[in-house]
C-alpha atoms as a PDB file:
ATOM      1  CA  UNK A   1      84.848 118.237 100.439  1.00  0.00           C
ATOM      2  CA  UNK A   2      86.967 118.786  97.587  1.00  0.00           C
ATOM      3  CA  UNK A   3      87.523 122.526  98.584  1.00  0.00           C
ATOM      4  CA  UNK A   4      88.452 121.393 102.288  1.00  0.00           C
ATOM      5  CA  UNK A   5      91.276 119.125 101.031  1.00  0.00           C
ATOM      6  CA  UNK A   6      92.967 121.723  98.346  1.00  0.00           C
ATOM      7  CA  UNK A   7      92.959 124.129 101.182  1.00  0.00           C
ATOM      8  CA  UNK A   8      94.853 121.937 103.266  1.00  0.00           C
ATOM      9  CA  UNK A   9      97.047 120.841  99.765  1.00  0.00           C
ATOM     10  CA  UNK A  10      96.914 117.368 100.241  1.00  0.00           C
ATOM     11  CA  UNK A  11      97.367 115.146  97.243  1.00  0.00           C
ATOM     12  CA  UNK A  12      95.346 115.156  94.421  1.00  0.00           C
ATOM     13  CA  UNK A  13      95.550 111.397  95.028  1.00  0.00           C
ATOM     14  CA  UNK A  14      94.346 111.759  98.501  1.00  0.00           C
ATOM     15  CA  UNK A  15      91.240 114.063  97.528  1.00  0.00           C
ATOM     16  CA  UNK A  16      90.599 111.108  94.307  1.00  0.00           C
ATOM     17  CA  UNK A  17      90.264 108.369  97.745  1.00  0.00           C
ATOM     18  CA  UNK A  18      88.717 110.534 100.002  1.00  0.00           C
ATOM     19  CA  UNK A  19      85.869 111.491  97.603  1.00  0.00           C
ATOM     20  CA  UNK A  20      85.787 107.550  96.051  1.00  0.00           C
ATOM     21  CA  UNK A  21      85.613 106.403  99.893  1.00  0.00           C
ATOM     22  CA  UNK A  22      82.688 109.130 100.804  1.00  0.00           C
ATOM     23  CA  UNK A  23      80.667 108.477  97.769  1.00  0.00           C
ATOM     24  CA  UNK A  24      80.745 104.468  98.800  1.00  0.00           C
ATOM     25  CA  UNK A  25      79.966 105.369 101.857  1.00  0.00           C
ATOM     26  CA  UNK A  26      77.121 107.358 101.154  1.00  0.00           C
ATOM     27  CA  UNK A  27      76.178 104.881  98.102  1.00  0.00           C
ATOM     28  CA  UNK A  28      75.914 101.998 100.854  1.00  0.00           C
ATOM     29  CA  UNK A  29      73.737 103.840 103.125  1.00  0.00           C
ATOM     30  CA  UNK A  30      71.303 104.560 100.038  1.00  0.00           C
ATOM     31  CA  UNK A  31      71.937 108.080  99.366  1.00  0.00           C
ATOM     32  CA  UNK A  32      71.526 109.123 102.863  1.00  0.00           C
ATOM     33  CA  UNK A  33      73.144 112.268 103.670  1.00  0.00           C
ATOM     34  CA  UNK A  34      76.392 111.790 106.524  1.00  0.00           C
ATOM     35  CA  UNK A  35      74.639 114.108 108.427  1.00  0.00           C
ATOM     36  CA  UNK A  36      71.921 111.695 108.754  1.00  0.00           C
ATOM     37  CA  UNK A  37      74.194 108.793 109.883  1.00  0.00           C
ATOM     38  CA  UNK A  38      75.566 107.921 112.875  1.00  0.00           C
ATOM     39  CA  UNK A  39      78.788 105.738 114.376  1.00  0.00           C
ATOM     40  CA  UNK A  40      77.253 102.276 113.972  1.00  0.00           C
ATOM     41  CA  UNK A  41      76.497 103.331 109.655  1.00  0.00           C
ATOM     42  CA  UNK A  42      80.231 104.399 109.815  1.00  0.00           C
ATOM     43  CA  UNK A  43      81.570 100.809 111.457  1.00  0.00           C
ATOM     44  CA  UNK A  44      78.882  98.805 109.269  1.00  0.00           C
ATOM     45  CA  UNK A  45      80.502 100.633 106.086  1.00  0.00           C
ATOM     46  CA  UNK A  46      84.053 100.172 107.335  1.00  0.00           C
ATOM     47  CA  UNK A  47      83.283  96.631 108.183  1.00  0.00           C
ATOM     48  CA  UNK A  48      81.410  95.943 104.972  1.00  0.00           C
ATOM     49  CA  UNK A  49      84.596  97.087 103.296  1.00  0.00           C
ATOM     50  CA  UNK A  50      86.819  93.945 105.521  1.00  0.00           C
ATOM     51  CA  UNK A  51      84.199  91.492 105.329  1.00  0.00           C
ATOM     52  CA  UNK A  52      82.114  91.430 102.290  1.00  0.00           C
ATOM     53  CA  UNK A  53      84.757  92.875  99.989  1.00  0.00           C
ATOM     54  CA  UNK A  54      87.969  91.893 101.258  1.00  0.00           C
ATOM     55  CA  UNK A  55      89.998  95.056 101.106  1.00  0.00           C
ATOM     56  CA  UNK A  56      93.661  95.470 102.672  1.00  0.00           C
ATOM     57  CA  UNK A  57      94.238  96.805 106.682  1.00  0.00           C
ATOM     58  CA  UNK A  58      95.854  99.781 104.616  1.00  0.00           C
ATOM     59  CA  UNK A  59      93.225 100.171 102.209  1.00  0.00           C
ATOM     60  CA  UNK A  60      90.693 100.225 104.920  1.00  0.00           C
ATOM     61  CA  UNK A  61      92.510 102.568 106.858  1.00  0.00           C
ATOM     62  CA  UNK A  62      91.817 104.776 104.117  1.00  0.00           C
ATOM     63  CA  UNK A  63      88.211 104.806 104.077  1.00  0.00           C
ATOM     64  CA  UNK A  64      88.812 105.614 107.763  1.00  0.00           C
ATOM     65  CA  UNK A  65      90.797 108.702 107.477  1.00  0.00           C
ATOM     66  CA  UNK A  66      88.150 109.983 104.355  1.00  0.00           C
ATOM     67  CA  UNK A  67      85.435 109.462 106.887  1.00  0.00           C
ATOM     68  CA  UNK A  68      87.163 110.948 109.774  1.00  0.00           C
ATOM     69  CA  UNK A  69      88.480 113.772 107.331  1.00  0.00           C
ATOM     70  CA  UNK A  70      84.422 114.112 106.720  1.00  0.00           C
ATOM     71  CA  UNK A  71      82.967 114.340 109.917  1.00  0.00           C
ATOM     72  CA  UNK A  72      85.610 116.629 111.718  1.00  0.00           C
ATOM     73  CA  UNK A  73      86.909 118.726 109.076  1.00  0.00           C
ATOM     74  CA  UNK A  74      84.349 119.269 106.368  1.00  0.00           C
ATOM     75  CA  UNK A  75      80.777 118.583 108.753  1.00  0.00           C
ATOM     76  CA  UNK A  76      82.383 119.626 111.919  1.00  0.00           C
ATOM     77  CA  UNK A  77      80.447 116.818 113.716  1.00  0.00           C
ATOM     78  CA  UNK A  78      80.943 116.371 117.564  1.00  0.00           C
ATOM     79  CA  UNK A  79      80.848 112.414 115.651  1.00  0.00           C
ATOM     80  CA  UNK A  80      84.665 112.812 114.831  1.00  0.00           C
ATOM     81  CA  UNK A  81      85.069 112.609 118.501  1.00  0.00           C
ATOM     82  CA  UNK A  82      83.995 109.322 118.579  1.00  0.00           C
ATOM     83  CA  UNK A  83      84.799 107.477 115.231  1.00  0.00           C
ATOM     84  CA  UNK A  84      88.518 106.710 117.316  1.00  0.00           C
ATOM     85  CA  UNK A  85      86.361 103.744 118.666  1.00  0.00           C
ATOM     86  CA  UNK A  86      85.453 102.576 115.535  1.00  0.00           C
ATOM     87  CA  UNK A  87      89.262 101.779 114.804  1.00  0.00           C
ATOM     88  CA  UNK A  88      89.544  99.309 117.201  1.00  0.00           C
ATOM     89  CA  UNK A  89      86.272  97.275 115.600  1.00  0.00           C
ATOM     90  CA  UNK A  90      88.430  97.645 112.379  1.00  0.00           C
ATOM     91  CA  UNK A  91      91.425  95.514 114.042  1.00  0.00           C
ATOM     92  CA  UNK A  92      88.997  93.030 115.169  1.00  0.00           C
ATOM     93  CA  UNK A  93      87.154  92.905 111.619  1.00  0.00           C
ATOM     94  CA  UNK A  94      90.684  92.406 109.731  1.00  0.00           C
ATOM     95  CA  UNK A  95      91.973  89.952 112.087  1.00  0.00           C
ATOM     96  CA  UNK A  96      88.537  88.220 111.846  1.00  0.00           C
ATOM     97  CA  UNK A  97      88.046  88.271 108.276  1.00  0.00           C
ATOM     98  CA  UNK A  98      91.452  86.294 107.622  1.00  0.00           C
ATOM     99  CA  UNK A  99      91.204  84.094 109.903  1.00  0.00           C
ATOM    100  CA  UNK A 100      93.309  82.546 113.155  1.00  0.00           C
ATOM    101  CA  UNK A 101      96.231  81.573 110.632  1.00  0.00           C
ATOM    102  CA  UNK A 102      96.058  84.781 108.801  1.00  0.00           C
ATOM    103  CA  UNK A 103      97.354  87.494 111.244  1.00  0.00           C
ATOM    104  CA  UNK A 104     100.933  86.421 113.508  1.00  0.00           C
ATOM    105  CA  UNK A 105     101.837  87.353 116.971  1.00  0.00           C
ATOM    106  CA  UNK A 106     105.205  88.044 117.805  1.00  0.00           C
ATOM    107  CA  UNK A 107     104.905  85.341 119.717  1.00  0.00           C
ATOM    108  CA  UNK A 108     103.978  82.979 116.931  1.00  0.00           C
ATOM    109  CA  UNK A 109     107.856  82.740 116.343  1.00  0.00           C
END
Protein backbone atom coordinates (compact mmCIF):
# COMPACT_ATOMS: atom_id res chain seq x y z
CA UNK A 1 0.00 0.00 0.00
CA UNK A 2 2.53 2.28 1.15
CA UNK A 3 4.78 1.53 -1.96
CA UNK A 4 1.66 2.16 -4.35
CA UNK A 5 1.13 5.69 -2.96
CA UNK A 6 5.04 6.93 -3.00
CA UNK A 7 5.02 5.76 -6.53
CA UNK A 8 2.28 7.87 -7.39
CA UNK A 9 3.99 10.82 -4.81
CA UNK A 10 1.05 11.65 -3.09
CA UNK A 11 1.37 13.21 0.31
CA UNK A 12 2.93 11.75 3.05
CA UNK A 13 -0.27 12.97 4.73
CA UNK A 14 -2.39 11.18 2.30
CA UNK A 15 -0.43 7.72 2.64
CA UNK A 16 -0.67 8.50 6.98
CA UNK A 17 -4.99 8.46 6.12
CA UNK A 18 -5.02 6.01 3.64
CA UNK A 19 -3.12 3.42 5.76
CA UNK A 20 -5.10 4.76 9.26
CA UNK A 21 -8.46 4.33 7.11
CA UNK A 22 -7.38 0.62 5.73
CA UNK A 23 -6.18 -0.61 9.02
CA UNK A 24 -9.86 0.50 10.57
CA UNK A 25 -11.25 -0.98 8.00
CA UNK A 26 -9.67 -4.15 8.24
CA UNK A 27 -9.69 -3.82 12.27
CA UNK A 28 -13.67 -3.64 11.98
CA UNK A 29 -14.03 -6.59 9.88
CA UNK A 30 -11.82 -8.61 12.52
CA UNK A 31 -8.65 -8.96 10.77
CA UNK A 32 -10.17 -10.21 7.67
CA UNK A 33 -8.11 -9.75 4.72
CA UNK A 34 -9.88 -7.00 1.85
CA UNK A 35 -9.59 -9.64 -0.39
CA UNK A 36 -11.98 -11.53 1.63
CA UNK A 37 -14.59 -8.70 1.78
CA UNK A 38 -17.00 -7.62 -0.38
CA UNK A 39 -19.19 -4.17 -1.22
CA UNK A 40 -21.74 -4.52 1.58
CA UNK A 41 -18.26 -4.87 4.43
CA UNK A 42 -17.07 -1.70 2.53
CA UNK A 43 -20.66 0.37 2.99
CA UNK A 44 -21.11 -1.22 6.63
CA UNK A 45 -17.47 0.27 7.44
CA UNK A 46 -18.16 3.55 5.67
CA UNK A 47 -21.47 3.75 7.35
CA UNK A 48 -20.17 2.69 10.74
CA UNK A 49 -17.81 5.62 10.33
CA UNK A 50 -21.32 8.29 9.82
CA UNK A 51 -23.39 6.59 12.21
CA UNK A 52 -21.75 5.12 15.17
CA UNK A 53 -18.83 7.54 15.23
CA UNK A 54 -19.97 10.66 13.86
CA UNK A 55 -17.22 11.65 11.49
CA UNK A 56 -17.44 14.73 8.93
CA UNK A 57 -18.94 14.24 4.97
CA UNK A 58 -15.16 15.20 4.27
CA UNK A 59 -13.66 12.99 6.66
CA UNK A 60 -15.69 10.17 5.39
CA UNK A 61 -14.94 10.87 2.00
CA UNK A 62 -11.60 9.99 2.97
CA UNK A 63 -12.02 6.60 4.10
CA UNK A 64 -13.71 6.34 0.68
CA UNK A 65 -10.94 7.34 -1.53
CA UNK A 66 -8.31 4.95 0.88
CA UNK A 67 -10.69 2.15 0.13
CA UNK A 68 -11.20 2.88 -3.43
CA UNK A 69 -7.33 3.66 -3.67
CA UNK A 70 -7.21 -0.16 -2.15
CA UNK A 71 -9.29 -2.10 -4.23
CA UNK A 72 -8.38 -0.58 -7.74
CA UNK A 73 -4.93 0.44 -7.39
CA UNK A 74 -3.11 -1.71 -4.89
CA UNK A 75 -5.63 -5.24 -5.16
CA UNK A 76 -6.67 -4.54 -8.64
CA UNK A 77 -10.20 -5.81 -7.74
CA UNK A 78 -12.95 -5.82 -10.51
CA UNK A 79 -14.71 -4.43 -6.73
CA UNK A 80 -13.38 -0.82 -7.53
CA UNK A 81 -15.85 -0.96 -10.29
CA UNK A 82 -18.52 -1.00 -8.09
CA UNK A 83 -17.64 0.83 -4.75
CA UNK A 84 -19.08 4.23 -7.02
CA UNK A 85 -22.47 2.87 -5.62
CA UNK A 86 -21.45 2.86 -2.31
CA UNK A 87 -21.08 6.80 -2.48
CA UNK A 88 -24.45 7.42 -2.91
CA UNK A 89 -25.38 5.20 0.49
CA UNK A 90 -22.74 7.63 2.02
CA UNK A 91 -25.03 10.82 1.09
CA UNK A 92 -27.94 9.10 2.46
CA UNK A 93 -25.99 7.96 5.76
CA UNK A 94 -24.69 11.73 6.37
CA UNK A 95 -27.89 13.30 5.64
CA UNK A 96 -29.49 10.62 7.91
CA UNK A 97 -27.21 10.71 10.70
CA UNK A 98 -27.83 14.61 11.29
CA UNK A 99 -30.99 14.67 10.95
CA UNK A 100 -33.98 16.60 8.77
CA UNK A 101 -32.70 20.04 10.32
CA UNK A 102 -29.13 19.21 9.87
CA UNK A 103 -28.49 19.24 6.04
CA UNK A 104 -30.29 22.57 3.87
CA UNK A 105 -31.70 22.60 0.45
CA UNK A 106 -31.28 25.43 -1.63
CA UNK A 107 -34.58 25.65 -1.38
CA UNK A 108 -34.69 25.92 2.38
CA UNK A 109 -33.98 29.74 1.75
Amino acid sequence: MREAIRVRHLAYSTEQLYVYYITGFIRFHGRKHPRELELEEVRAYLTDLAVNRNVSASTQNVAFSALLFLYKTVLDSPLAENIRDVKTTMVYTQVLSQGARGVRSPLDS
